[in-house]
Structures are given as C-alpha cells and as structure tokens.
C-alpha atoms as a PDB file:
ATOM      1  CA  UNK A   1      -1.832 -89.474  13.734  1.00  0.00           C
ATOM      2  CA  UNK A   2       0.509 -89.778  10.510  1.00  0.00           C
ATOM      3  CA  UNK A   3       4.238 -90.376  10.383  1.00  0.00           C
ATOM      4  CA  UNK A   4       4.146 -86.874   8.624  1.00  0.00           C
ATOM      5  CA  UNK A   5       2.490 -85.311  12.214  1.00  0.00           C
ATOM      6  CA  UNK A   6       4.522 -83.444  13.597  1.00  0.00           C
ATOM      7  CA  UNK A   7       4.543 -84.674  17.568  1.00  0.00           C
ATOM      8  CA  UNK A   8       5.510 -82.810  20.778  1.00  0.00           C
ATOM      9  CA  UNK A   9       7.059 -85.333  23.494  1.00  0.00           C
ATOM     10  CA  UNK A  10       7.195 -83.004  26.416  1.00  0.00           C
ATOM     11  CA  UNK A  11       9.518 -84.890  28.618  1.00  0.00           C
ATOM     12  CA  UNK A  12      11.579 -86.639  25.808  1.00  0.00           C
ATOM     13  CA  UNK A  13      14.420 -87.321  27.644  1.00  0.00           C
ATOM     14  CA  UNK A  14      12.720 -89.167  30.849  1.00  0.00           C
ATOM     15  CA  UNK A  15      11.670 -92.929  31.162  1.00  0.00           C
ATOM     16  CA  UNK A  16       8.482 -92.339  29.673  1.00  0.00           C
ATOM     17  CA  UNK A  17       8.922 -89.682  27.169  1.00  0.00           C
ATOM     18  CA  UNK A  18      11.842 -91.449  25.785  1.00  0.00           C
ATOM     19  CA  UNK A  19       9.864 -94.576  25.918  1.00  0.00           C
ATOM     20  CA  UNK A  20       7.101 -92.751  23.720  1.00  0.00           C
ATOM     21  CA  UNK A  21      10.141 -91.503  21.646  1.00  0.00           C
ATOM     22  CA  UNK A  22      10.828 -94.900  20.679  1.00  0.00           C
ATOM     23  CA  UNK A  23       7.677 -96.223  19.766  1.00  0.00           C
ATOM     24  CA  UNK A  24       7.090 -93.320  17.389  1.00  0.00           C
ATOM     25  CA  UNK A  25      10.302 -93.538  15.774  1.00  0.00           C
ATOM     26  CA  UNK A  26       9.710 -97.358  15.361  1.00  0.00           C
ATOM     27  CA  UNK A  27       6.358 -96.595  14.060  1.00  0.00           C
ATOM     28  CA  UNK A  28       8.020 -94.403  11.446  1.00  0.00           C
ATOM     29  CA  UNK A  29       7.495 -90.984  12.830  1.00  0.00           C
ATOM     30  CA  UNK A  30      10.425 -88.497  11.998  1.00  0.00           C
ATOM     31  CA  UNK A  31       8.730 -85.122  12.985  1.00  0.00           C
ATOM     32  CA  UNK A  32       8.866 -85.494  16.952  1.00  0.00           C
ATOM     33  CA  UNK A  33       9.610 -82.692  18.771  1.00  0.00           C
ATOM     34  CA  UNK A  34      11.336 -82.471  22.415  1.00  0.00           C
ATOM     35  CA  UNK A  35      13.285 -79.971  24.324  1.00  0.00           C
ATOM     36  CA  UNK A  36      15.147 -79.879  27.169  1.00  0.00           C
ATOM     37  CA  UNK A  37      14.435 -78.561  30.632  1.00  0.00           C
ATOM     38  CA  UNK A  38      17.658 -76.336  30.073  1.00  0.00           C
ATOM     39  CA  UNK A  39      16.188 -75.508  26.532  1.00  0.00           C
ATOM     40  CA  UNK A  40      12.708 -74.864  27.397  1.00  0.00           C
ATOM     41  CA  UNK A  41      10.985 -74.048  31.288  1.00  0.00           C
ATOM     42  CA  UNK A  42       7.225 -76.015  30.954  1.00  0.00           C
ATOM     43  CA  UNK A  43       6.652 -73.841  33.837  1.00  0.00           C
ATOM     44  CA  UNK A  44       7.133 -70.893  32.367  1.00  0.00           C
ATOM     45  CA  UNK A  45       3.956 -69.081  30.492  1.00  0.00           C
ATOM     46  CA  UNK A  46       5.700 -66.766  28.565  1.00  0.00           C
ATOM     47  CA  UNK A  47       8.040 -69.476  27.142  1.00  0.00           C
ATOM     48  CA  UNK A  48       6.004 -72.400  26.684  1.00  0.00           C
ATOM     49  CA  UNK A  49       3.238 -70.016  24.454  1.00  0.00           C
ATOM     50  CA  UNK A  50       6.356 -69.130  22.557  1.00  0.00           C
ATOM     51  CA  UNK A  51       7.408 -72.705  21.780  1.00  0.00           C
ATOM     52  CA  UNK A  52       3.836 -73.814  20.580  1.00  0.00           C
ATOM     53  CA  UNK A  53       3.720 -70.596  18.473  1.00  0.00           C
ATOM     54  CA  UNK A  54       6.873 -71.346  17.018  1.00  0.00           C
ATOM     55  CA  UNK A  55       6.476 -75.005  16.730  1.00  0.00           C
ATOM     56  CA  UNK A  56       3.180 -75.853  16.060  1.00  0.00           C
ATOM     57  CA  UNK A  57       2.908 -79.061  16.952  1.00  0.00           C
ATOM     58  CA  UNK A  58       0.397 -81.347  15.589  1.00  0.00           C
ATOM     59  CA  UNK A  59       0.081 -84.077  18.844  1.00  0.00           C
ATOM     60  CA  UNK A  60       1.278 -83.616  22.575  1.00  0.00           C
ATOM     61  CA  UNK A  61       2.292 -86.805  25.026  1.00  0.00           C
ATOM     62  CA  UNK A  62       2.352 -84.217  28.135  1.00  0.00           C
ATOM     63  CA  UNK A  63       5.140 -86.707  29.907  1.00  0.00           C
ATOM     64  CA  UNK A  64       6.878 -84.196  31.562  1.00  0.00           C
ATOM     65  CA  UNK A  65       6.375 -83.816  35.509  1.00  0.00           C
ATOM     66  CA  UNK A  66       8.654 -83.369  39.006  1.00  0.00           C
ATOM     67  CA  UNK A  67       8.748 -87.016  39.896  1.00  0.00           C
ATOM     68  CA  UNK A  68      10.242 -89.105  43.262  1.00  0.00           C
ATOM     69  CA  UNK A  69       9.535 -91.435  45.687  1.00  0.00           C
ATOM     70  CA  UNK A  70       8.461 -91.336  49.141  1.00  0.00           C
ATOM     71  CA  UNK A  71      10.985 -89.637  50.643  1.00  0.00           C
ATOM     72  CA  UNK A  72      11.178 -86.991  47.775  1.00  0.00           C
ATOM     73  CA  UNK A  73       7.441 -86.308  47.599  1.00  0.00           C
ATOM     74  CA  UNK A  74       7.138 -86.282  51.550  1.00  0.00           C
ATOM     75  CA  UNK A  75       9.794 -83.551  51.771  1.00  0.00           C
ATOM     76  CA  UNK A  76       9.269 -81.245  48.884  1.00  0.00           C
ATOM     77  CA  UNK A  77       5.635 -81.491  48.756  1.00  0.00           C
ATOM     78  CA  UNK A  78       5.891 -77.488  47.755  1.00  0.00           C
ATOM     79  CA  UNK A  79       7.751 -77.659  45.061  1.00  0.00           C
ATOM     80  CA  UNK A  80       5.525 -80.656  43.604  1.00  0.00           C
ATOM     81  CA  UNK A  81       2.403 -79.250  43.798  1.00  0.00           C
ATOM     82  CA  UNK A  82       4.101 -76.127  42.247  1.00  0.00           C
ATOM     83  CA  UNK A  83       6.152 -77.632  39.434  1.00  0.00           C
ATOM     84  CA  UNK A  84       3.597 -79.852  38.550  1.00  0.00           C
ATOM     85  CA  UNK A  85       0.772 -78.144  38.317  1.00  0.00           C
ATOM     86  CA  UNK A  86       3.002 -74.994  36.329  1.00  0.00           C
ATOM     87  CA  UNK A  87       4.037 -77.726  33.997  1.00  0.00           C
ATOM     88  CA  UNK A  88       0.885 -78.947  33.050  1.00  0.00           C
ATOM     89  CA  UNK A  89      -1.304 -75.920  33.429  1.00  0.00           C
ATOM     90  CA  UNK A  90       1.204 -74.318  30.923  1.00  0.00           C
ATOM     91  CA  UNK A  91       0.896 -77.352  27.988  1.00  0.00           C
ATOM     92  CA  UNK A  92      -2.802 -77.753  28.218  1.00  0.00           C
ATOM     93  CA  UNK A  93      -3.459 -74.342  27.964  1.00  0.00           C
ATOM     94  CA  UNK A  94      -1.271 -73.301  24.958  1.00  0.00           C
ATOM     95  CA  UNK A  95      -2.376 -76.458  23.298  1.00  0.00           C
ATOM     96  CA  UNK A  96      -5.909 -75.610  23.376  1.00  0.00           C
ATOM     97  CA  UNK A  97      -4.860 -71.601  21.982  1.00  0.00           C
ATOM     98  CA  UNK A  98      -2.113 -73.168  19.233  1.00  0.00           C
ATOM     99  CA  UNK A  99      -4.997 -75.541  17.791  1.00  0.00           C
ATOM    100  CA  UNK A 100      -3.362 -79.052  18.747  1.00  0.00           C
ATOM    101  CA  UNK A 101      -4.834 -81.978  17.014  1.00  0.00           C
ATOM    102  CA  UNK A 102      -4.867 -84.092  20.148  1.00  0.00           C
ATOM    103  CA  UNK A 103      -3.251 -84.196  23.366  1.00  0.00           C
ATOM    104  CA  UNK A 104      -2.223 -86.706  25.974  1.00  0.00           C
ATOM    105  CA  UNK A 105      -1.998 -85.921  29.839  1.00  0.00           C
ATOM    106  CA  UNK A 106      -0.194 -88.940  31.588  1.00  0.00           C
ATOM    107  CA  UNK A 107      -0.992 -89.092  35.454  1.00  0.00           C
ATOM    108  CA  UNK A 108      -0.062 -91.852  38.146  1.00  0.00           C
ATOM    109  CA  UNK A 109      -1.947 -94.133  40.215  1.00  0.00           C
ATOM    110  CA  UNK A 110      -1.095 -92.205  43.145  1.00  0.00           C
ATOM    111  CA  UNK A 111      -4.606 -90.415  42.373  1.00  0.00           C
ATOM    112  CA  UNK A 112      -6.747 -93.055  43.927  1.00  0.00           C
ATOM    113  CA  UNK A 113      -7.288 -92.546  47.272  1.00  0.00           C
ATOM    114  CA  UNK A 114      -5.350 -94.617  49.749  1.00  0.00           C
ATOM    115  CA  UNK A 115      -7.768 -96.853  51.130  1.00  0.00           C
ATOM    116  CA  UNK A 116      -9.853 -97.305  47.763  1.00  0.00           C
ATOM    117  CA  UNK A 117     -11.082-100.840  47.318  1.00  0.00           C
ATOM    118  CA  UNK A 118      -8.799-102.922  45.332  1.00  0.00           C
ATOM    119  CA  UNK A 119      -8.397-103.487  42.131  1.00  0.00           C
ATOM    120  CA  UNK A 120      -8.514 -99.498  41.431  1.00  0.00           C
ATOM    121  CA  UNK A 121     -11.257 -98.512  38.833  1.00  0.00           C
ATOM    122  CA  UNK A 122     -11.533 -95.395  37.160  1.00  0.00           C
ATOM    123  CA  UNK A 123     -14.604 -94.457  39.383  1.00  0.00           C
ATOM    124  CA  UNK A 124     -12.792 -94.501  42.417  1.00  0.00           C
ATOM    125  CA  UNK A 125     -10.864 -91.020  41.462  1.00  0.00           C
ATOM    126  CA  UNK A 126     -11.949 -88.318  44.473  1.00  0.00           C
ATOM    127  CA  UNK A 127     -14.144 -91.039  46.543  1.00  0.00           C
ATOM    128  CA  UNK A 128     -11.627 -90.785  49.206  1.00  0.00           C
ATOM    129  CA  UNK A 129      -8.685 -89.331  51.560  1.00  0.00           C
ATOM    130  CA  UNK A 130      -5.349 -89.176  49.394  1.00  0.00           C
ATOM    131  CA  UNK A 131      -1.660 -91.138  50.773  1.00  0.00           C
ATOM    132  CA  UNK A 132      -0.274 -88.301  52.833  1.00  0.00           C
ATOM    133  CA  UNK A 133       3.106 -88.708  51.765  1.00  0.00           C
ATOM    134  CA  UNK A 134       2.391 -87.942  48.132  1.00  0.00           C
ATOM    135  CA  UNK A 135      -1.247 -85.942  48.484  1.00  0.00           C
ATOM    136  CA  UNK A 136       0.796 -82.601  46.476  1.00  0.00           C
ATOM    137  CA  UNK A 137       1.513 -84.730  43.394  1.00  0.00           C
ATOM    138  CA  UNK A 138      -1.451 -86.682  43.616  1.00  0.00           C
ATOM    139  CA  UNK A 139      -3.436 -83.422  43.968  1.00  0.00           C
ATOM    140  CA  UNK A 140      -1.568 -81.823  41.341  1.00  0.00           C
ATOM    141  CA  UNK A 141      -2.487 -85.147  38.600  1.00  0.00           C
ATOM    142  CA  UNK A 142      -5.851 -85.187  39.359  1.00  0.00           C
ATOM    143  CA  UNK A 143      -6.043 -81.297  38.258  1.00  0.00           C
ATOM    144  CA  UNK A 144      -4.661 -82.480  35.196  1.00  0.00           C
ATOM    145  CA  UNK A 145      -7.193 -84.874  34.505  1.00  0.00           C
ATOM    146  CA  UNK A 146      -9.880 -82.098  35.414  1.00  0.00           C
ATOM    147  CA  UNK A 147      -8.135 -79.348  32.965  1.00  0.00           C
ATOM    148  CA  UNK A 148      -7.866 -81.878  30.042  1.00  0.00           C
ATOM    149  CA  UNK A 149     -12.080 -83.125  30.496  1.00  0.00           C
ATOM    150  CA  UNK A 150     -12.667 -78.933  30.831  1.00  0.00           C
ATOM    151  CA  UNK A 151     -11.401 -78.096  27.898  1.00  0.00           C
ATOM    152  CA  UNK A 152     -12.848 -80.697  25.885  1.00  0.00           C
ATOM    153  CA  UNK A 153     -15.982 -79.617  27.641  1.00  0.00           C
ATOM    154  CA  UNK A 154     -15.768 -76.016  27.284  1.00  0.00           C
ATOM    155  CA  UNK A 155     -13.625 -75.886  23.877  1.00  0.00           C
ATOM    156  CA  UNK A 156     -14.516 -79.293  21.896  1.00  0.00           C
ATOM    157  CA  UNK A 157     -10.411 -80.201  22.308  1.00  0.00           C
ATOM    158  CA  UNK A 158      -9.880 -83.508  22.038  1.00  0.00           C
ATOM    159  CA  UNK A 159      -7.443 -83.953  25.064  1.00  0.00           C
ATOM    160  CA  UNK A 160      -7.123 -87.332  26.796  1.00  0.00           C
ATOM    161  CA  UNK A 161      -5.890 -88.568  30.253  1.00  0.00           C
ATOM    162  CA  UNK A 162      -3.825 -92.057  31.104  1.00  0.00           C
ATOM    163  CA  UNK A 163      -3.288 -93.109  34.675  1.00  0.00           C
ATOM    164  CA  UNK A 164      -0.002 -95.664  34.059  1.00  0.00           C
ATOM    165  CA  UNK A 165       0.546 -97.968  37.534  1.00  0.00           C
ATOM    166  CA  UNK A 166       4.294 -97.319  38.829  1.00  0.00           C
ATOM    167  CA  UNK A 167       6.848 -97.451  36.018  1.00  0.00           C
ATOM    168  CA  UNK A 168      10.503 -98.784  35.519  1.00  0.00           C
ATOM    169  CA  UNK A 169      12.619 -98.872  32.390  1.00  0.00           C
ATOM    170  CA  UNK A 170      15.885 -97.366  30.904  1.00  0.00           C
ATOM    171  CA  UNK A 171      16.411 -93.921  31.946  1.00  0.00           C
ATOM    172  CA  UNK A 172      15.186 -94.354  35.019  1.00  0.00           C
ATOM    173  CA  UNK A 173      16.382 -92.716  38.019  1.00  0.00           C
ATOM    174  CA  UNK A 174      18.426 -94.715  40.348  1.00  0.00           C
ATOM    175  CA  UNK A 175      18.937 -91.665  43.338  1.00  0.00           C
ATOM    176  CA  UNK A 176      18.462 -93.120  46.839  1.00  0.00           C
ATOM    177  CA  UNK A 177      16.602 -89.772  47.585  1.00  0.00           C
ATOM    178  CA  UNK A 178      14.354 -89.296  44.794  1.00  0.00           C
ATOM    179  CA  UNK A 179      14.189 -92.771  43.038  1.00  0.00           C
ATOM    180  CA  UNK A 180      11.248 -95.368  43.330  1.00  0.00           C
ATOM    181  CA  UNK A 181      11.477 -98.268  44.559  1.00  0.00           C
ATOM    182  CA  UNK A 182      12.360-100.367  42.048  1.00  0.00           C
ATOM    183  CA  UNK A 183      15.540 -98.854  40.743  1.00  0.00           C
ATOM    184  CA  UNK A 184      16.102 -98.252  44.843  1.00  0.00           C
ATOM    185  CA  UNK A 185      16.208-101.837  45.360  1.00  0.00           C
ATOM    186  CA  UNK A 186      18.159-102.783  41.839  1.00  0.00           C
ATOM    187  CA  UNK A 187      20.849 -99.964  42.720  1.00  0.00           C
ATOM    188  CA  UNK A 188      20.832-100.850  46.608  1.00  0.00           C
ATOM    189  CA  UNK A 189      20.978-104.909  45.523  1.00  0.00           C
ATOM    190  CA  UNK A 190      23.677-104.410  42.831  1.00  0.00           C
ATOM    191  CA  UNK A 191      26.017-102.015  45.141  1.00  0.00           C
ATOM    192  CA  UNK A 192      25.748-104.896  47.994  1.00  0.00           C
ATOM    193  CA  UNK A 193      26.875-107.343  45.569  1.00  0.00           C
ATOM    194  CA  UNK A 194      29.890-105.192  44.256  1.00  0.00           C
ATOM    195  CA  UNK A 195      30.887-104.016  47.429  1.00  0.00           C
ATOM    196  CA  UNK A 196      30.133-107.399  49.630  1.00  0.00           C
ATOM    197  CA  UNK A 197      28.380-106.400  51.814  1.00  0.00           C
ATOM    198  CA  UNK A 198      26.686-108.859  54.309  1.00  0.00           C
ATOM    199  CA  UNK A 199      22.805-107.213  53.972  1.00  0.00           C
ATOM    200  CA  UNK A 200      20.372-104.733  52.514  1.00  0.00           C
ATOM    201  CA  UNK A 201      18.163-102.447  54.432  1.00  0.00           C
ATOM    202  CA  UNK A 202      14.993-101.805  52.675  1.00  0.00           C
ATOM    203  CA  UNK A 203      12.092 -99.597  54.131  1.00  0.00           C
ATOM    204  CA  UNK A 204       9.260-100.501  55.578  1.00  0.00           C
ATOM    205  CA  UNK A 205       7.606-103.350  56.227  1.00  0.00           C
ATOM    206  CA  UNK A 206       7.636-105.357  52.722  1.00  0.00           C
ATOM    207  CA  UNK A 207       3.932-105.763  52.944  1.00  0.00           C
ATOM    208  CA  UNK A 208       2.739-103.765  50.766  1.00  0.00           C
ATOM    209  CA  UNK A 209       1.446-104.737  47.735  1.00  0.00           C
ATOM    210  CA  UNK A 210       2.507-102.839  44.351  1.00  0.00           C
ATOM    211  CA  UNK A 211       2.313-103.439  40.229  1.00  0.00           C
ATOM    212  CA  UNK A 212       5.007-102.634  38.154  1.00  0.00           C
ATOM    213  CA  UNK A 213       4.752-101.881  34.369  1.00  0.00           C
ATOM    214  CA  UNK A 214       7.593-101.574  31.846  1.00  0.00           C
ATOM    215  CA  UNK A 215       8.223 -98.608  30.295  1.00  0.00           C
ATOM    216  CA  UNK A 216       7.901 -99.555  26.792  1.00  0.00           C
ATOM    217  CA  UNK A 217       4.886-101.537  27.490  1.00  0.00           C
ATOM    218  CA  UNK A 218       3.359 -97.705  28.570  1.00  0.00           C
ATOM    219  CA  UNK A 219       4.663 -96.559  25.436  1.00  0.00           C
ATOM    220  CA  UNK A 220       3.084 -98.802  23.299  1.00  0.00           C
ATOM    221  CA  UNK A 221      -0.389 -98.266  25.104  1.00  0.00           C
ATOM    222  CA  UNK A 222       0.081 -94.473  24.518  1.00  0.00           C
ATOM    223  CA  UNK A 223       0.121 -94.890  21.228  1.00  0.00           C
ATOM    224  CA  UNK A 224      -2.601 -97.126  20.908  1.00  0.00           C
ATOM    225  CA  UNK A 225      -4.604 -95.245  23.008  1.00  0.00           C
ATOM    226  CA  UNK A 226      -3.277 -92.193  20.610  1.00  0.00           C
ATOM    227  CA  UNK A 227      -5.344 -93.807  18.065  1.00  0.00           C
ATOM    228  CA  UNK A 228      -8.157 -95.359  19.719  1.00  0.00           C
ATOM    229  CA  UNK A 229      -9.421 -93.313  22.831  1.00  0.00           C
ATOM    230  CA  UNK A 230     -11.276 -90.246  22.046  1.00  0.00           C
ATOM    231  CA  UNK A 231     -13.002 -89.616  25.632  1.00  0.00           C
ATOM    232  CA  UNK A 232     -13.363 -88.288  28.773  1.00  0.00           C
ATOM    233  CA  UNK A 233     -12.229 -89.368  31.900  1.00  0.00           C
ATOM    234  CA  UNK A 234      -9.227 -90.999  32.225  1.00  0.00           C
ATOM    235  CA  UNK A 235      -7.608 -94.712  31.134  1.00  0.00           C
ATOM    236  CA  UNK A 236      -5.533 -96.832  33.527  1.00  0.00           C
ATOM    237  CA  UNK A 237      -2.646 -98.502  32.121  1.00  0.00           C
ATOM    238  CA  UNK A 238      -1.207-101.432  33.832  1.00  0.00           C
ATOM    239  CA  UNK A 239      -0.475-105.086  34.019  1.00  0.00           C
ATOM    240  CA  UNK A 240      -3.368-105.871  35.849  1.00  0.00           C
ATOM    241  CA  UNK A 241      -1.498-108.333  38.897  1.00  0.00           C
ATOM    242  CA  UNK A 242       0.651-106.885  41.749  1.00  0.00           C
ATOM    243  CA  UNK A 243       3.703-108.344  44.147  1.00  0.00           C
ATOM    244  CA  UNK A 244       4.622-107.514  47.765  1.00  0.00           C
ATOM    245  CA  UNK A 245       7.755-105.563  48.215  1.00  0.00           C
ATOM    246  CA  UNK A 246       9.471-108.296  50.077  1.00  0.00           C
ATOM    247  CA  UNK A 247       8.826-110.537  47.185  1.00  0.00           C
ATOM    248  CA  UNK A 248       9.919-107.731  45.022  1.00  0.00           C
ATOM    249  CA  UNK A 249      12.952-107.646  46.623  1.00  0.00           C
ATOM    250  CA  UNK A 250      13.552-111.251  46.677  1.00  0.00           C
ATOM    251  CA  UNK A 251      13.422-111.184  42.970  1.00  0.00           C
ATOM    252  CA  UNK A 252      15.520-108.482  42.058  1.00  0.00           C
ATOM    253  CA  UNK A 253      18.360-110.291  44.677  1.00  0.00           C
ATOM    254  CA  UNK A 254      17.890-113.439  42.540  1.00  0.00           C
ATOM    255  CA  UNK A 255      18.289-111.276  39.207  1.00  0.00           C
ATOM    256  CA  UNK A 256      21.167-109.279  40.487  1.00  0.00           C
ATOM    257  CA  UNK A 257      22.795-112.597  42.230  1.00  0.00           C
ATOM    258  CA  UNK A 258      23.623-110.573  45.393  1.00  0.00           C
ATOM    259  CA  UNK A 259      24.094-113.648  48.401  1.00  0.00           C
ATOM    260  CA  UNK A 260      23.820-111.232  51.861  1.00  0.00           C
ATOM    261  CA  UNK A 261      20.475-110.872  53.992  1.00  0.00           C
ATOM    262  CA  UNK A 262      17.584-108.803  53.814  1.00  0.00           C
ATOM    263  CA  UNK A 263      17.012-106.882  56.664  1.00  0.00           C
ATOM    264  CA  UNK A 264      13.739-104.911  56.637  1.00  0.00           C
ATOM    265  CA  UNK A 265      13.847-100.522  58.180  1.00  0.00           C
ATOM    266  CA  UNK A 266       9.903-100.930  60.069  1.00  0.00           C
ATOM    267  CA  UNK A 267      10.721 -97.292  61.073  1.00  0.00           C
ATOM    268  CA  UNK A 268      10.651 -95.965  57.725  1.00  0.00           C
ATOM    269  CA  UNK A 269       7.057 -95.749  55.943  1.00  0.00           C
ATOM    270  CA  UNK A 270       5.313 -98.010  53.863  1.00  0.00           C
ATOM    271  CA  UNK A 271       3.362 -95.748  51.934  1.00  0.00           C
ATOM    272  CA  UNK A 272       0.148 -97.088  50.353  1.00  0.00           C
ATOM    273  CA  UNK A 273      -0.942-100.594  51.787  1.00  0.00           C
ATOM    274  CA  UNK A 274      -1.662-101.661  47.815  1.00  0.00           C
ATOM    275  CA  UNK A 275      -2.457 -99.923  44.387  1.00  0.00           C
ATOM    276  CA  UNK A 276      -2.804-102.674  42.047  1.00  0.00           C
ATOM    277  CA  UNK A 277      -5.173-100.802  38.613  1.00  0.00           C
ATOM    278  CA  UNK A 278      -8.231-102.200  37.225  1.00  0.00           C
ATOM    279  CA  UNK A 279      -7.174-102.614  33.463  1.00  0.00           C
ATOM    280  CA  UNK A 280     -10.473-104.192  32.150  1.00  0.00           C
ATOM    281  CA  UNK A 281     -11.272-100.675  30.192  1.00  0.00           C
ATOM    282  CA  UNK A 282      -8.073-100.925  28.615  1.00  0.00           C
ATOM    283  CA  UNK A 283      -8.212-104.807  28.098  1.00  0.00           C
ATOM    284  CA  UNK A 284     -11.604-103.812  26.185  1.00  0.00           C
ATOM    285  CA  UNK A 285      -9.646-101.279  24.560  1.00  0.00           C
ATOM    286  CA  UNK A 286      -8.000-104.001  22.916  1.00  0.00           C
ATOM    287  CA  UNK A 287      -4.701-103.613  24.546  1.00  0.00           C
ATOM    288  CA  UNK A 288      -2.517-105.990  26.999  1.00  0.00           C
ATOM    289  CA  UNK A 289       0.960-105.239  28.275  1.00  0.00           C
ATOM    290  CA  UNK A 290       3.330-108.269  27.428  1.00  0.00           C
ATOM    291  CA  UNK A 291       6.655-107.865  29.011  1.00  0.00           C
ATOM    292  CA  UNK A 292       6.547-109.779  32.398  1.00  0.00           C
ATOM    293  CA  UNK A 293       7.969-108.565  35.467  1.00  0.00           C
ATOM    294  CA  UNK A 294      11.050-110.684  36.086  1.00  0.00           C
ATOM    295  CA  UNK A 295      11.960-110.385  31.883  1.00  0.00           C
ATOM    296  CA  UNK A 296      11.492-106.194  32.263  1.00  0.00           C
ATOM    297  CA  UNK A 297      13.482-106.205  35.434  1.00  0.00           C
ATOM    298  CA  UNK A 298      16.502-108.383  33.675  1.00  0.00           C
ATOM    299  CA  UNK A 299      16.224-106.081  30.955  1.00  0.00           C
ATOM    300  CA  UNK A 300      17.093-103.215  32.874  1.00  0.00           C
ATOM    301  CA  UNK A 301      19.839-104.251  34.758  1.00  0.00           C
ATOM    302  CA  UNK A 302      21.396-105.613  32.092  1.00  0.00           C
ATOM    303  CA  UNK A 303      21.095-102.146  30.473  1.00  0.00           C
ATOM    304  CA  UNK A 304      22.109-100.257  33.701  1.00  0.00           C
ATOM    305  CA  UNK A 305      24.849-101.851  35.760  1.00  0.00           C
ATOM    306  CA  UNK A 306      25.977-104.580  33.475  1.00  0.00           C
ATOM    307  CA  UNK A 307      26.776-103.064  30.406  1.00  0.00           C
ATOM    308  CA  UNK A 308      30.364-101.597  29.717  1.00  0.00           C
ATOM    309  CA  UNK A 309      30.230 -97.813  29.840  1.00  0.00           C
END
C-alpha cells in the first residue's frame, strides 16, 4: 500500500474499523474511504456493486460484521448468520469484479471449535463441534475465510484472512444485551460504584479462561500484516496469554475502584471453557502486541466513563 491508495474501511465507525482508521491516518494515509450503515447496506448486492463501481477502492479491511455477546448471539442466531454472511459475501465478491489490489477479511476466534486443544493453532479450524451459543457467527466467519482462499484460488486475488482473539477499545459497545464481556463488566463495575451499590452479579461461573487484545494493538497488526502476509489460510492475532473471568473481574474492580462484592449468576452460561490463540505465526511474522491488559483496560475507562462529556 501507498499513502496515495485509496483504502476502503468497511466498518469505519466500529472498534476495529476505527482502530484501522487511525493507524492509516497516522501512517499518513488521506484517501480512506468509509460509509455508514445508514449511508451504505453491506448487505445489499445491488448497492454495495454500486459503491465499488463508483469508488474504486484500491485496499479493503472488511471490518464490518453483526457483533454481540452471548446473550445476543444465542438469541438472534438468524439474523447473524444472515447479516453476516450478506455482509461479507457482498465485499468479497465485488472486490474480486472491481479489481481490488488486496483485501482483508477479519474473523474471530469463535471459529475454533469449542473443545480444541489449547493454545488454538490455525490447524485446528473445522477439526471439531462449534460453542452452541455462537455456532451462526462462527459458521458465518469461517465462510469468510473459505470465500477469501476461493477466490485467490479460482481468480489469483490476493485476499487475506485475520482471526483477532476478543477485542476491547474505544468505541466499544457497552449494552448489557449485546456487549462482551469486558465493557459488560467495566459498565456493570463503574454503575455499582456511582450508584453504591453493595455487589455485582456477573454470569457464570468465572472459570473460564479468555485473552483480551486492544484494539489498536489489532490495528497495528492489520497493517503490518497489510504489508507482509500474502497467503492463504488465515493469521491469528492475539496477545498470546489469557486470564479467568473472575480474575478479569477482579481487575477491572481495582481499576474502576468500585468497594461492594462480587457475587457470581452459575445459572447463566459460561460459554467456551477457554480460547486463548496460538500467535507463534504471527510472532514469526515479526509482529508482537505491546499494550498490556491492565494499561489497555485503564485506557478505556478513562476514555469512557471518566472523561467530561
């Protein structure tokens, strides 16, 4: 890529596309592209061939999906298969037709399947039975990853896949329904605090075991990866070390100073036991993510609840 490219960040105004956003314009791009949902359906044919035709772009980060946590994904697991698979089949396609340089398809870990040995290598994708609770987006991702390696197959296009471990970071999404856990716990800690309340219920168990990557750390590899990966398959992006929920949530009470008790909902699901990525192909790469959990997290906050509106 040159600063002169002219890039398409589908998803621009989420936590990852912005995050990509912001490494390109710090990198000294000033021909990046992004519409709005409002502005422009991804899961509509007719309108997403008419964007590329119009636009032309020279690069695609394909950020844009229907994301959520448990509770989300276990309750609208129509619409995410739907949405999803709309979304990307749409930008893929019209890529390949509109002659794109180079595209990037960004998945999740929720690909591997739930009882694949830990840490998660790239090999383990379809070795297994999915996590019920999210098996539409999952399903939907791992299409992705398919459609991106069959058209470089079939075509010659030079489309890439990157399987980032769970995400937080400004613009996040801090809905009780829909968020993740992270901003769940930050928004449920931070609320206790203000309002004084004695405890916290958080789901499940606090067993499980779960990595967390900032946002602009994923950026960063994007772009690097922008440059340097020119291959099949997939890449996992992560920090390469994982932490239980419960000690999760310990942490973010620390950061947020909130004094009340923890009490733990064992009706509620856990979800995956542990997803923790296998980043040695990445580490090879020649990149390593370098914000740390508890400096990411205090970043956020700040950002979030502390700052005057």
């Amino acid at each position: 890529m040159e600063n002169t490219s002219k890039v398409y960040v589908a998803g621009h105004n989420g936590m990852v596309g912005s995050a990509i956003v912001r490494r390109l314009q710090q990198a000294g791009f000033t021909n990046i592209i992004g519409k709005t949902s409002a502005e422009l359906d991804l899961r509509n044919q007719l309108a997403v061939e008419a964007f590329f035709a119009t636009h032309q772009p020279d690069y695609v980060f394909l950020a844009a999906a229907k994301v959520g946590g448990i509770l989300a994904n276990d309750k609208y697991k129509a619409d995410f298969l739907y949405d999803n698979l709309m979304i990307q089949n749409n930008v893929i396609h019209q890529a390949y037709k509109h002659g794109v340089k180079k595209l990037m398809f960004l998945g999740s870990s929720c690909i591997y399947p739930k009882m694949a040995p830990q840490p998660l290598k790239e090999e383990y994708l379809l070795t297994g039975l999915l996590e019920s609770t999210n098996e539409p987006y999952a399903i939907a991702k791992i299409a992705g990853i398919k459609m991106c390696d069959a058209y470089r197959y079939q075509y010659g296009c030079n489309f890439i896949s990157v399987m980032p471990t769970n995400l937080y970071g400004p613009n996040d999404n801090y809905d009780l329904n829909t968020s993740h856990v992270l901003p769940a716990l930050l928004r449920k800690f931070h609320e206790a605090k203000e309002n004084g309340a004695l405890e916290v219920t958080v789901w499940g168990t606090g067993k499980p075991l779960r990595e967390f990557l900032y946002a602009d750390d994923l950026a960063d590899a994007c772009y690097y990866l922008m440059h340097h990966c020119n291959e099949a398959g997939f890449v996992n992006i992560g920090v390469g070390e994982d932490i239980s929920i419960a000690d999760l949530a310990a942490l973010i009470k620390e950061i947020v100073g909130y004094e009340g008790n923890i009490v733990w909902d064992t009706e509620k699901p856990d979800g995956t036991p542990r997803k923790l990525m296998d980043v040695s192909k990445l580490t090879a790469m020649g990149w390593k993510a370098t914000t740390t959990l508890k400096e990411g997290i205090e970043k956020v906050y700040n950002q979030r609840f502390l700052q005057p509106t």
